[in-house]
PDB file of N, CA and C in Angstrom:
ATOM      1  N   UNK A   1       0.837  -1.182   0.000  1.00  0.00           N
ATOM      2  CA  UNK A   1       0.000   0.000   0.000  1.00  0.00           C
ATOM      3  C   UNK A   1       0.876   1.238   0.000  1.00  0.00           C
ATOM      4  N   UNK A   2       0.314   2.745  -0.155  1.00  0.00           N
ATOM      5  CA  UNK A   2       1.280   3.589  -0.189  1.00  0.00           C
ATOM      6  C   UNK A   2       1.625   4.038   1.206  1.00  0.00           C
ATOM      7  N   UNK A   3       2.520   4.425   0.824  1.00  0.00           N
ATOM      8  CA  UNK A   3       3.466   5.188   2.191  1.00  0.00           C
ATOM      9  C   UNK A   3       2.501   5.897   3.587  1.00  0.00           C
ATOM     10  N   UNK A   4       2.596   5.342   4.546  1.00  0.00           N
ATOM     11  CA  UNK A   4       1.931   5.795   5.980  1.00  0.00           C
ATOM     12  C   UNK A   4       0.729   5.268   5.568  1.00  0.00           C
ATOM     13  N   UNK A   5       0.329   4.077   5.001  1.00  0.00           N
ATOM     14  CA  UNK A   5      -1.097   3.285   5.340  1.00  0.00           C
ATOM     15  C   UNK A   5      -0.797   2.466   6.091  1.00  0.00           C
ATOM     16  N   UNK A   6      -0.989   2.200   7.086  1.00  0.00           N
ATOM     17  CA  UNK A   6      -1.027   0.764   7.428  1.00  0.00           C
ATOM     18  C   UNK A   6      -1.617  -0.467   6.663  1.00  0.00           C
ATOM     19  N   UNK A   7      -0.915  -1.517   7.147  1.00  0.00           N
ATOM     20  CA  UNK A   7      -1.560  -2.412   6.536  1.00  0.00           C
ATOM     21  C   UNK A   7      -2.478  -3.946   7.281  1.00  0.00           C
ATOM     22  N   UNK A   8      -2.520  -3.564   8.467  1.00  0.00           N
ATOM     23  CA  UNK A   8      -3.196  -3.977   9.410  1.00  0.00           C
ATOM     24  C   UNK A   8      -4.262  -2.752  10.193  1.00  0.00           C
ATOM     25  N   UNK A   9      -5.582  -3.063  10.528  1.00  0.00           N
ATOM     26  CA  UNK A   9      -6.502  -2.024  11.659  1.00  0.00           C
ATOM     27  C   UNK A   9      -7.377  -3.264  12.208  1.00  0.00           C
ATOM     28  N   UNK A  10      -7.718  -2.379  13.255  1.00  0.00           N
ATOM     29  CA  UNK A  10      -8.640  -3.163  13.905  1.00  0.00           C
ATOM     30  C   UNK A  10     -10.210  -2.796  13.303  1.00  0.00           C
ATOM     31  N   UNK A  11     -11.316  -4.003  13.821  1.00  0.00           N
ATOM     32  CA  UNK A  11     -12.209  -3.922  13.090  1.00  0.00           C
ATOM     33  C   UNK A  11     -13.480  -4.706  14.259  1.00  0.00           C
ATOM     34  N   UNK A  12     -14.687  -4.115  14.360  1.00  0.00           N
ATOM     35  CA  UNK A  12     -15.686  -5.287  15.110  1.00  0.00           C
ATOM     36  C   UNK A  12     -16.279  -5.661  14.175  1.00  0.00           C
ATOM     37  N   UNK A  13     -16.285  -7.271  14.701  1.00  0.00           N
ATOM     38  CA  UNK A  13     -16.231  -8.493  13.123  1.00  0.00           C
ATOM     39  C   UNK A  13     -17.837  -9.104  14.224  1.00  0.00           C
ATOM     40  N   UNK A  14     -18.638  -8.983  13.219  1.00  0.00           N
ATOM     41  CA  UNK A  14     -19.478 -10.162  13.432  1.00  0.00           C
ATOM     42  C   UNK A  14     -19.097 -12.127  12.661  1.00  0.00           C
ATOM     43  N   UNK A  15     -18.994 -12.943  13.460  1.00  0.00           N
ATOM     44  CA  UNK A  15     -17.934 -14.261  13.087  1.00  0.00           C
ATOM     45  C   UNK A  15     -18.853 -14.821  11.922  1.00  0.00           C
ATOM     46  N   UNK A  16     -20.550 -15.145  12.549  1.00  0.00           N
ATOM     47  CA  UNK A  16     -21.081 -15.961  12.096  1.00  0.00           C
ATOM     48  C   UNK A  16     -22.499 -15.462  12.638  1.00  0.00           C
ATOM     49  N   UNK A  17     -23.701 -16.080  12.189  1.00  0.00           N
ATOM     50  CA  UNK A  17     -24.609 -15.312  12.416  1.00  0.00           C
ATOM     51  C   UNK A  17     -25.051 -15.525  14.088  1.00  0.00           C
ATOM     52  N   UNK A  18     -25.599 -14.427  14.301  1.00  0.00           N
ATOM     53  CA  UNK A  18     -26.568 -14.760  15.759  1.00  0.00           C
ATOM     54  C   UNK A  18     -25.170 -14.886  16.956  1.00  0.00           C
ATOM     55  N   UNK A  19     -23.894 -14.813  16.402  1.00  0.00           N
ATOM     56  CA  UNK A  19     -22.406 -14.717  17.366  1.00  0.00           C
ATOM     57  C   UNK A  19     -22.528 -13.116  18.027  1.00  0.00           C
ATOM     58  N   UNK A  20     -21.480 -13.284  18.694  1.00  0.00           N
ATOM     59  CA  UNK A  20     -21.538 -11.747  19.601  1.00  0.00           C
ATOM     60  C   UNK A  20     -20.120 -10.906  18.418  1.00  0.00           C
ATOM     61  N   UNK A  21     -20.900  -9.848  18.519  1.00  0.00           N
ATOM     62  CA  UNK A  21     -19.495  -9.008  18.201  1.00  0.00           C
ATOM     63  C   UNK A  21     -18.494  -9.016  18.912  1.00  0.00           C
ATOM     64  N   UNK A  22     -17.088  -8.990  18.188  1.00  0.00           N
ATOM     65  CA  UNK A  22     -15.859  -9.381  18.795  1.00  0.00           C
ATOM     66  C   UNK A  22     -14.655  -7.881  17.776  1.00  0.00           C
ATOM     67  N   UNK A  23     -14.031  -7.461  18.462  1.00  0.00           N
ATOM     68  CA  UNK A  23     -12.930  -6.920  17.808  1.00  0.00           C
ATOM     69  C   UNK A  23     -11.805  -7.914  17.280  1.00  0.00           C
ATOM     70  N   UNK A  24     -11.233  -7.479  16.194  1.00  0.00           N
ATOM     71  CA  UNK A  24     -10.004  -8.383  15.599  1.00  0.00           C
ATOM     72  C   UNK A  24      -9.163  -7.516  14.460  1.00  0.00           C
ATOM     73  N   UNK A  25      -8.252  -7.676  14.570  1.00  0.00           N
ATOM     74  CA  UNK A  25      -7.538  -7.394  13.225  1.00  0.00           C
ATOM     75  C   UNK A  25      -7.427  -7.736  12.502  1.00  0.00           C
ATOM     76  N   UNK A  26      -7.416  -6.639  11.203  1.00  0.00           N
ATOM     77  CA  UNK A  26      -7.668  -7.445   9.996  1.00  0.00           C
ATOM     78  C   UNK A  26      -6.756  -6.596   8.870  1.00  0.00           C
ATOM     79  N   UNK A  27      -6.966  -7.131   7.703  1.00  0.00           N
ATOM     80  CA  UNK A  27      -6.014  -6.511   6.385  1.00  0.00           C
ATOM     81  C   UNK A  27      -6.544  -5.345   6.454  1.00  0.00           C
ATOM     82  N   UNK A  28      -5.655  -4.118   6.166  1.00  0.00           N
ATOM     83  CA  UNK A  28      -6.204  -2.836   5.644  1.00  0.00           C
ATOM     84  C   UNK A  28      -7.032  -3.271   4.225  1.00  0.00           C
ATOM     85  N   UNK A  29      -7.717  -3.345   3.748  1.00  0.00           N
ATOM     86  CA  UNK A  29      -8.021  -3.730   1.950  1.00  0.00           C
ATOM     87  C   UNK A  29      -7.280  -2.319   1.336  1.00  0.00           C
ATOM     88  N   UNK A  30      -7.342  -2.718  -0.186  1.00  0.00           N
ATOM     89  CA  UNK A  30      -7.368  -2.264  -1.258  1.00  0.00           C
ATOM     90  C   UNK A  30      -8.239  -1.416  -1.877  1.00  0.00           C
ATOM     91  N   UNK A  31      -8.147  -0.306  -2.336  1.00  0.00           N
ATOM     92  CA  UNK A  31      -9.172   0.133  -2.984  1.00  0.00           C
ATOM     93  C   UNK A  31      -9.007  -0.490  -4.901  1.00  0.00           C
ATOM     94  N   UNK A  32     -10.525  -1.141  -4.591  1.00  0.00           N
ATOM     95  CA  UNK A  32     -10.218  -1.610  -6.215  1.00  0.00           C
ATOM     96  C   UNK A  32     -11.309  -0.481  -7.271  1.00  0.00           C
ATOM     97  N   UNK A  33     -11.181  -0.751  -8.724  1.00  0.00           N
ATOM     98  CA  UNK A  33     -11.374   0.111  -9.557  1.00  0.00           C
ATOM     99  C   UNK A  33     -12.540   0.876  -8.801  1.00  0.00           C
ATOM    100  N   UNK A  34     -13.008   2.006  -9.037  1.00  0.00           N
ATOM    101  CA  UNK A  34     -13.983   3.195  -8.527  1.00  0.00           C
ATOM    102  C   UNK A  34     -14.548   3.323  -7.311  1.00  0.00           C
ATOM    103  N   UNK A  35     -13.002   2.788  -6.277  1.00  0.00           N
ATOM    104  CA  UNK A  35     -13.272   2.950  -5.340  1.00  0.00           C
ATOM    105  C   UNK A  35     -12.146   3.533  -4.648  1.00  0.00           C
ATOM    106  N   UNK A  36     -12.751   4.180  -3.125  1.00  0.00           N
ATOM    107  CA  UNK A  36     -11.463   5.367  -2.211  1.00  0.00           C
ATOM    108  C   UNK A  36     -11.299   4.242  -1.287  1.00  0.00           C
ATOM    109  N   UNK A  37     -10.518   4.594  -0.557  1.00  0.00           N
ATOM    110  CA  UNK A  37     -10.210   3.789   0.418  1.00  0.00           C
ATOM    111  C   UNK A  37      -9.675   5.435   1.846  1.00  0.00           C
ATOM    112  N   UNK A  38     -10.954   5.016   2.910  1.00  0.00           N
ATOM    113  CA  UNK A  38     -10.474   6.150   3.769  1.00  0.00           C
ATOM    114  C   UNK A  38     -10.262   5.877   5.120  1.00  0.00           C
ATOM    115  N   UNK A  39      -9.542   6.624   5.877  1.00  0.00           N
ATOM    116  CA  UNK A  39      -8.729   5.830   7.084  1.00  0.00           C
ATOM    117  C   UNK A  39     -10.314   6.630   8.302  1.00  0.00           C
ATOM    118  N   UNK A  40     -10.635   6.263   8.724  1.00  0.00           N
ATOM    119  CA  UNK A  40     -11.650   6.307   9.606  1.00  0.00           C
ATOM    120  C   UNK A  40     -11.362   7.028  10.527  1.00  0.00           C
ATOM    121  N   UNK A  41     -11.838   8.160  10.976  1.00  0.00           N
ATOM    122  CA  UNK A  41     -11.367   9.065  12.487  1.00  0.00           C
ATOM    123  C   UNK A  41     -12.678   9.018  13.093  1.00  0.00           C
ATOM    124  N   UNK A  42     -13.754   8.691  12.858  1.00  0.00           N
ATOM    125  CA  UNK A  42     -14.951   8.539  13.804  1.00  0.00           C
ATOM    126  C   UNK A  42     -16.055   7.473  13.457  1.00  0.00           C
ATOM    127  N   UNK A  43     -16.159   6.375  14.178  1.00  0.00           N
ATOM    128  CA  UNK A  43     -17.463   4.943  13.467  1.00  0.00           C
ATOM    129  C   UNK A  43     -18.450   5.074  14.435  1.00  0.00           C
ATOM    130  N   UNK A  44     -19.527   4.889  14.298  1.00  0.00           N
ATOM    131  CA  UNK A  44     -20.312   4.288  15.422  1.00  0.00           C
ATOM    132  C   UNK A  44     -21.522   3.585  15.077  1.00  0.00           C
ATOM    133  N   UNK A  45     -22.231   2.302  15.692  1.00  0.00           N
ATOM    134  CA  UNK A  45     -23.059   1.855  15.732  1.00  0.00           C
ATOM    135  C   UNK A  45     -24.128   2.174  15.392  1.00  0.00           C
ATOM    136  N   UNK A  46     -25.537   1.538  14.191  1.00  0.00           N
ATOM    137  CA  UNK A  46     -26.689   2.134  14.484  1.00  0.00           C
ATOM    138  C   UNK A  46     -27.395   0.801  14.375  1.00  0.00           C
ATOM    139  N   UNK A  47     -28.763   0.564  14.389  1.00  0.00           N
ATOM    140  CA  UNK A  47     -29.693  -0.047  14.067  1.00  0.00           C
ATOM    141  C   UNK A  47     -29.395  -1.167  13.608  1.00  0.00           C
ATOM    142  N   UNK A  48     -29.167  -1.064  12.187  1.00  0.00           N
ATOM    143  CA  UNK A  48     -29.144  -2.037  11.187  1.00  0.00           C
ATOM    144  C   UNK A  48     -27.720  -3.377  11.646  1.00  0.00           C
ATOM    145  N   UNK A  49     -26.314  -2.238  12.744  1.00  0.00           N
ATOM    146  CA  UNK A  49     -25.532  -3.356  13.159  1.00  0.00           C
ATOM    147  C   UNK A  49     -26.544  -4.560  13.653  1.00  0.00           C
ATOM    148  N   UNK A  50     -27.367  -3.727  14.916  1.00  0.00           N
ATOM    149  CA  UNK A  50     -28.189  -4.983  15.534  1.00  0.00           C
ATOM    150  C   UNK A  50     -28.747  -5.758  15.007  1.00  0.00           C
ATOM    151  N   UNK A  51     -29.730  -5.515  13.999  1.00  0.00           N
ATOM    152  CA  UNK A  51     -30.361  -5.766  13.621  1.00  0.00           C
ATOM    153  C   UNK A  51     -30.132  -7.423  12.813  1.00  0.00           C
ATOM    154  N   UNK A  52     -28.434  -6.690  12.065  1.00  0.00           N
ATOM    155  CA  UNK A  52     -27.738  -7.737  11.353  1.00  0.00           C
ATOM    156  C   UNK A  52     -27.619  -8.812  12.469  1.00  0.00           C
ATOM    157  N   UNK A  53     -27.155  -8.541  13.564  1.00  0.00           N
ATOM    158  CA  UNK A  53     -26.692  -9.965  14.411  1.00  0.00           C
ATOM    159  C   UNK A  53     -27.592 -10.339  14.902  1.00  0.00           C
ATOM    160  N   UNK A  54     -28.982 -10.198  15.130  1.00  0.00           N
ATOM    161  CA  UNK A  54     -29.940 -10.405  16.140  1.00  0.00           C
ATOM    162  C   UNK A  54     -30.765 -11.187  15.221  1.00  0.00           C
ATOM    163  N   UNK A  55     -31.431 -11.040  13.596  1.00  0.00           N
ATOM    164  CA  UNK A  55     -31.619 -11.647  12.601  1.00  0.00           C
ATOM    165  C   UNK A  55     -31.494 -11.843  11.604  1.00  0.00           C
ATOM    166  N   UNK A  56     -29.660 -12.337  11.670  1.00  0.00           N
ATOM    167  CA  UNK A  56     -29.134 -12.832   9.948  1.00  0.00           C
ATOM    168  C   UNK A  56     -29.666 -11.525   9.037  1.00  0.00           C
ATOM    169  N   UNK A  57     -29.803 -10.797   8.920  1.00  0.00           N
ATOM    170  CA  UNK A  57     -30.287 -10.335   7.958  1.00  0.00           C
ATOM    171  C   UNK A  57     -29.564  -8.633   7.314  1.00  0.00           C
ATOM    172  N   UNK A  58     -29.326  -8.735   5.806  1.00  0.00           N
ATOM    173  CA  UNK A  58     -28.815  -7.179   5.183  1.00  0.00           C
ATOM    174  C   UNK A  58     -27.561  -7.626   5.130  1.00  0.00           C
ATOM    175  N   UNK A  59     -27.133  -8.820   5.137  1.00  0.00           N
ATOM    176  CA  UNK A  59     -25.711  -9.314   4.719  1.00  0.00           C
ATOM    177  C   UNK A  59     -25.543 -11.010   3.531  1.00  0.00           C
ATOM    178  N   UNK A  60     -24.675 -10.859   2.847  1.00  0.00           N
ATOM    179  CA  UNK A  60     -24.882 -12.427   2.257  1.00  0.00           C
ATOM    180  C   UNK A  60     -23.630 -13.376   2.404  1.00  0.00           C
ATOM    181  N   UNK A  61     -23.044 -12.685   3.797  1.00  0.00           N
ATOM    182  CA  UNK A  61     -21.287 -13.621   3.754  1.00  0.00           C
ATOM    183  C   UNK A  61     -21.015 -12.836   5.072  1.00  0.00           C
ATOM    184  N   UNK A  62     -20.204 -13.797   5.523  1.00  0.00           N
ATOM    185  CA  UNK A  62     -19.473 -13.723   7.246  1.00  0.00           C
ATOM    186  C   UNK A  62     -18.038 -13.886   6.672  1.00  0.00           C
ATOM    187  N   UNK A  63     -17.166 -13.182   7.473  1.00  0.00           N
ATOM    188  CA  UNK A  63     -17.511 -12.366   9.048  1.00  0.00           C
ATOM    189  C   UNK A  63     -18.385 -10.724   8.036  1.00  0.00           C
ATOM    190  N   UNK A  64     -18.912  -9.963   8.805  1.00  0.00           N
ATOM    191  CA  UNK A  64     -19.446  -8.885   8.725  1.00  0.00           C
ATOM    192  C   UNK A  64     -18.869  -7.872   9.890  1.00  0.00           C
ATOM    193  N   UNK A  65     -18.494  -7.065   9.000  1.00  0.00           N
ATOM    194  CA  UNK A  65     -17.641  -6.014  10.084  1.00  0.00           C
ATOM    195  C   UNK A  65     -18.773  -4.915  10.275  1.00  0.00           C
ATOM    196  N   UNK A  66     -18.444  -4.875  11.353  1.00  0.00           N
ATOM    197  CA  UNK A  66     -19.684  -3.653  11.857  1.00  0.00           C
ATOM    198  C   UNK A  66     -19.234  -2.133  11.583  1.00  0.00           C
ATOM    199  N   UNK A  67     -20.160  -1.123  12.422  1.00  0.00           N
ATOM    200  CA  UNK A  67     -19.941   0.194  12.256  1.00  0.00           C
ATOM    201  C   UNK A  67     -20.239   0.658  10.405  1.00  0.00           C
ATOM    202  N   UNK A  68     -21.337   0.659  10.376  1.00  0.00           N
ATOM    203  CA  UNK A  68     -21.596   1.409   8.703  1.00  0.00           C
ATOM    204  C   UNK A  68     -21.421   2.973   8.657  1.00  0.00           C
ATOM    205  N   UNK A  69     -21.451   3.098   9.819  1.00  0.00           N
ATOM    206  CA  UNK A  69     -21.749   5.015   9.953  1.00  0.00           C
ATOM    207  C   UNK A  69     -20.463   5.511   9.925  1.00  0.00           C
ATOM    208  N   UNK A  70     -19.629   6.140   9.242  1.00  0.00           N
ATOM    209  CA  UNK A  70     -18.011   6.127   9.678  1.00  0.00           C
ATOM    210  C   UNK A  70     -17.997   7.763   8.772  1.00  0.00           C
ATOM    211  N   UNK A  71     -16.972   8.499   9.583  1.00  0.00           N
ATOM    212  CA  UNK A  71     -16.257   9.640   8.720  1.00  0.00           C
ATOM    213  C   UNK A  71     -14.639   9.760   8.704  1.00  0.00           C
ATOM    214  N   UNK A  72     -14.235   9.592   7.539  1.00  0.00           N
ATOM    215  CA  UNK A  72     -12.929  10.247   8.001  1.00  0.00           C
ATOM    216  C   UNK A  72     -12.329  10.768   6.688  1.00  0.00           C
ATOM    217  N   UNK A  73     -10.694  10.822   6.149  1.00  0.00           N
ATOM    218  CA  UNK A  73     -10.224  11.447   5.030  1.00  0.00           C
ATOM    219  C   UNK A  73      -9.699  10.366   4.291  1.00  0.00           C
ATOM    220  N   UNK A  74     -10.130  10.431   2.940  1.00  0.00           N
ATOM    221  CA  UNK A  74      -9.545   9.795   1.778  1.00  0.00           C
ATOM    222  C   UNK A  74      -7.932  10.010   1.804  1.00  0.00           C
ATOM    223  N   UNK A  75      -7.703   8.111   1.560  1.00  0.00           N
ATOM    224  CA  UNK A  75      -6.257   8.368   1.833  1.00  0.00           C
ATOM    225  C   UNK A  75      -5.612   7.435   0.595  1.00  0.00           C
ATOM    226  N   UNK A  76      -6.530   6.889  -0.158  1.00  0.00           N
ATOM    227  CA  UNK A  76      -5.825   6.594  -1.377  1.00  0.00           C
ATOM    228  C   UNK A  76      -7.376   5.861  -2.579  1.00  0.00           C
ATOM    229  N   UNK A  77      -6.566   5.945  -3.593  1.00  0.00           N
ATOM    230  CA  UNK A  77      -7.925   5.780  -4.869  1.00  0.00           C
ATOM    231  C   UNK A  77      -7.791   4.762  -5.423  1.00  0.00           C
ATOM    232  N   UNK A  78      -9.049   3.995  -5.883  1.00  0.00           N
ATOM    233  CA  UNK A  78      -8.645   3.100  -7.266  1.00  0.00           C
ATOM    234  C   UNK A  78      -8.718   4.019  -8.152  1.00  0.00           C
ATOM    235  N   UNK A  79      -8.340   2.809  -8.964  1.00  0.00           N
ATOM    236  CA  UNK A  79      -8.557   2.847 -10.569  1.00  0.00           C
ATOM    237  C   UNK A  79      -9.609   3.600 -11.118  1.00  0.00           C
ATOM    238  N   UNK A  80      -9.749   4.490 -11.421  1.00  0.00           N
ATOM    239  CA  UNK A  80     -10.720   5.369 -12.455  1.00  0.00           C
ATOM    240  C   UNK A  80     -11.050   6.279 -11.416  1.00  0.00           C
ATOM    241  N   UNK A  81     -11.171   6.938 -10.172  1.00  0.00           N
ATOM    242  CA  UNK A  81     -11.745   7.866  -9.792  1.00  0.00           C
ATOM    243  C   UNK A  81     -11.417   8.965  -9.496  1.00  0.00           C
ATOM    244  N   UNK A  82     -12.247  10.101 -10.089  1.00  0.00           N
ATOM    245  CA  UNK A  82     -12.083  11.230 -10.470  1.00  0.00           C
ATOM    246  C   UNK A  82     -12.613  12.184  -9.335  1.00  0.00           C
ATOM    247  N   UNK A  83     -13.505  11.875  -8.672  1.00  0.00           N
ATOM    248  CA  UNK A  83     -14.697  12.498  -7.914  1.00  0.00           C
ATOM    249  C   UNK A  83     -13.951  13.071  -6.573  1.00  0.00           C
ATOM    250  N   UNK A  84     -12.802  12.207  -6.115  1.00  0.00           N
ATOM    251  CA  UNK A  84     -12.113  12.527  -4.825  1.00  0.00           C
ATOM    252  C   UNK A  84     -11.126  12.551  -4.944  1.00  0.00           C
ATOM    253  N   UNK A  85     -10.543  13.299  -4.147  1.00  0.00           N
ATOM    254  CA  UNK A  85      -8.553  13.435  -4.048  1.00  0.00           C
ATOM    255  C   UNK A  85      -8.178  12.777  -2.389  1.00  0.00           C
ATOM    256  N   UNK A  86      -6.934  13.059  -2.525  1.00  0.00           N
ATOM    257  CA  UNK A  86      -6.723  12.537  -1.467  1.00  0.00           C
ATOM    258  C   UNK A  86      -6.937  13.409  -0.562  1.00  0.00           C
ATOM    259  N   UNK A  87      -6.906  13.677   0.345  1.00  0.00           N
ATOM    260  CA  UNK A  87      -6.878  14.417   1.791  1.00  0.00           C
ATOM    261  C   UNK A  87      -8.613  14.750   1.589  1.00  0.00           C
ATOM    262  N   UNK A  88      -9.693  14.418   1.054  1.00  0.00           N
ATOM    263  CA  UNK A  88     -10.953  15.305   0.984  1.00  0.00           C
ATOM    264  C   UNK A  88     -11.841  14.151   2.406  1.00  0.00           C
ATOM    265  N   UNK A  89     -12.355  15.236   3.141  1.00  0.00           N
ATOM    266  CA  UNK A  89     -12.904  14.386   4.579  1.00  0.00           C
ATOM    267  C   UNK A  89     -14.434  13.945   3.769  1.00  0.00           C
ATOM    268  N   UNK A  90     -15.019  12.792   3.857  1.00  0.00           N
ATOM    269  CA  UNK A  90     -16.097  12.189   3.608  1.00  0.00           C
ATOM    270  C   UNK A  90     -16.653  11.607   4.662  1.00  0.00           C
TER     271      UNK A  90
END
């Protein structure tokens, strides 16, 4: 990855369905074609986390990492995108 990404973060992973959320580390990913990849400075919980672990449901593959609500700054791009630069807070 480029310079000052890490390539490990931590993440709350749902394992399997109806399991408890657990923190773990995991790969930084990749941003692949028309997509940003942004380093997170604020996540938090809503609804739909619960919702996912309490009844299987709004996911089609485990583990499922929680926190959908997230802001922070674009810190690197795929392939084709035009729309964001780096440093822009989303």
């Amino acid at each position: 990855m480029a310079t000052g990404i890490p390539t490990k973060q931590k993440a709350l992973v749902l394992p399997e369905a109806f399991a408890q959320w657990v923190i773990r580390e995991i790969d930084v990913p990749h941003p692949g074609p028309g997509e940003i990849l942004v380093r997170v400075d604020a996540a938090g919980l809503n609804p739909v986390d619960w919702f996912v672990q309490k009844y299987d449901r709004f996911n089609s593959q485990y583990p499922v990492i929680g926190g959908w609500e997230a802001a922070g700054t674009v810190v690197q791009l795929g392939e084709g995108v035009t729309t964001f630069i780096i440093g822009d807070k989303v």
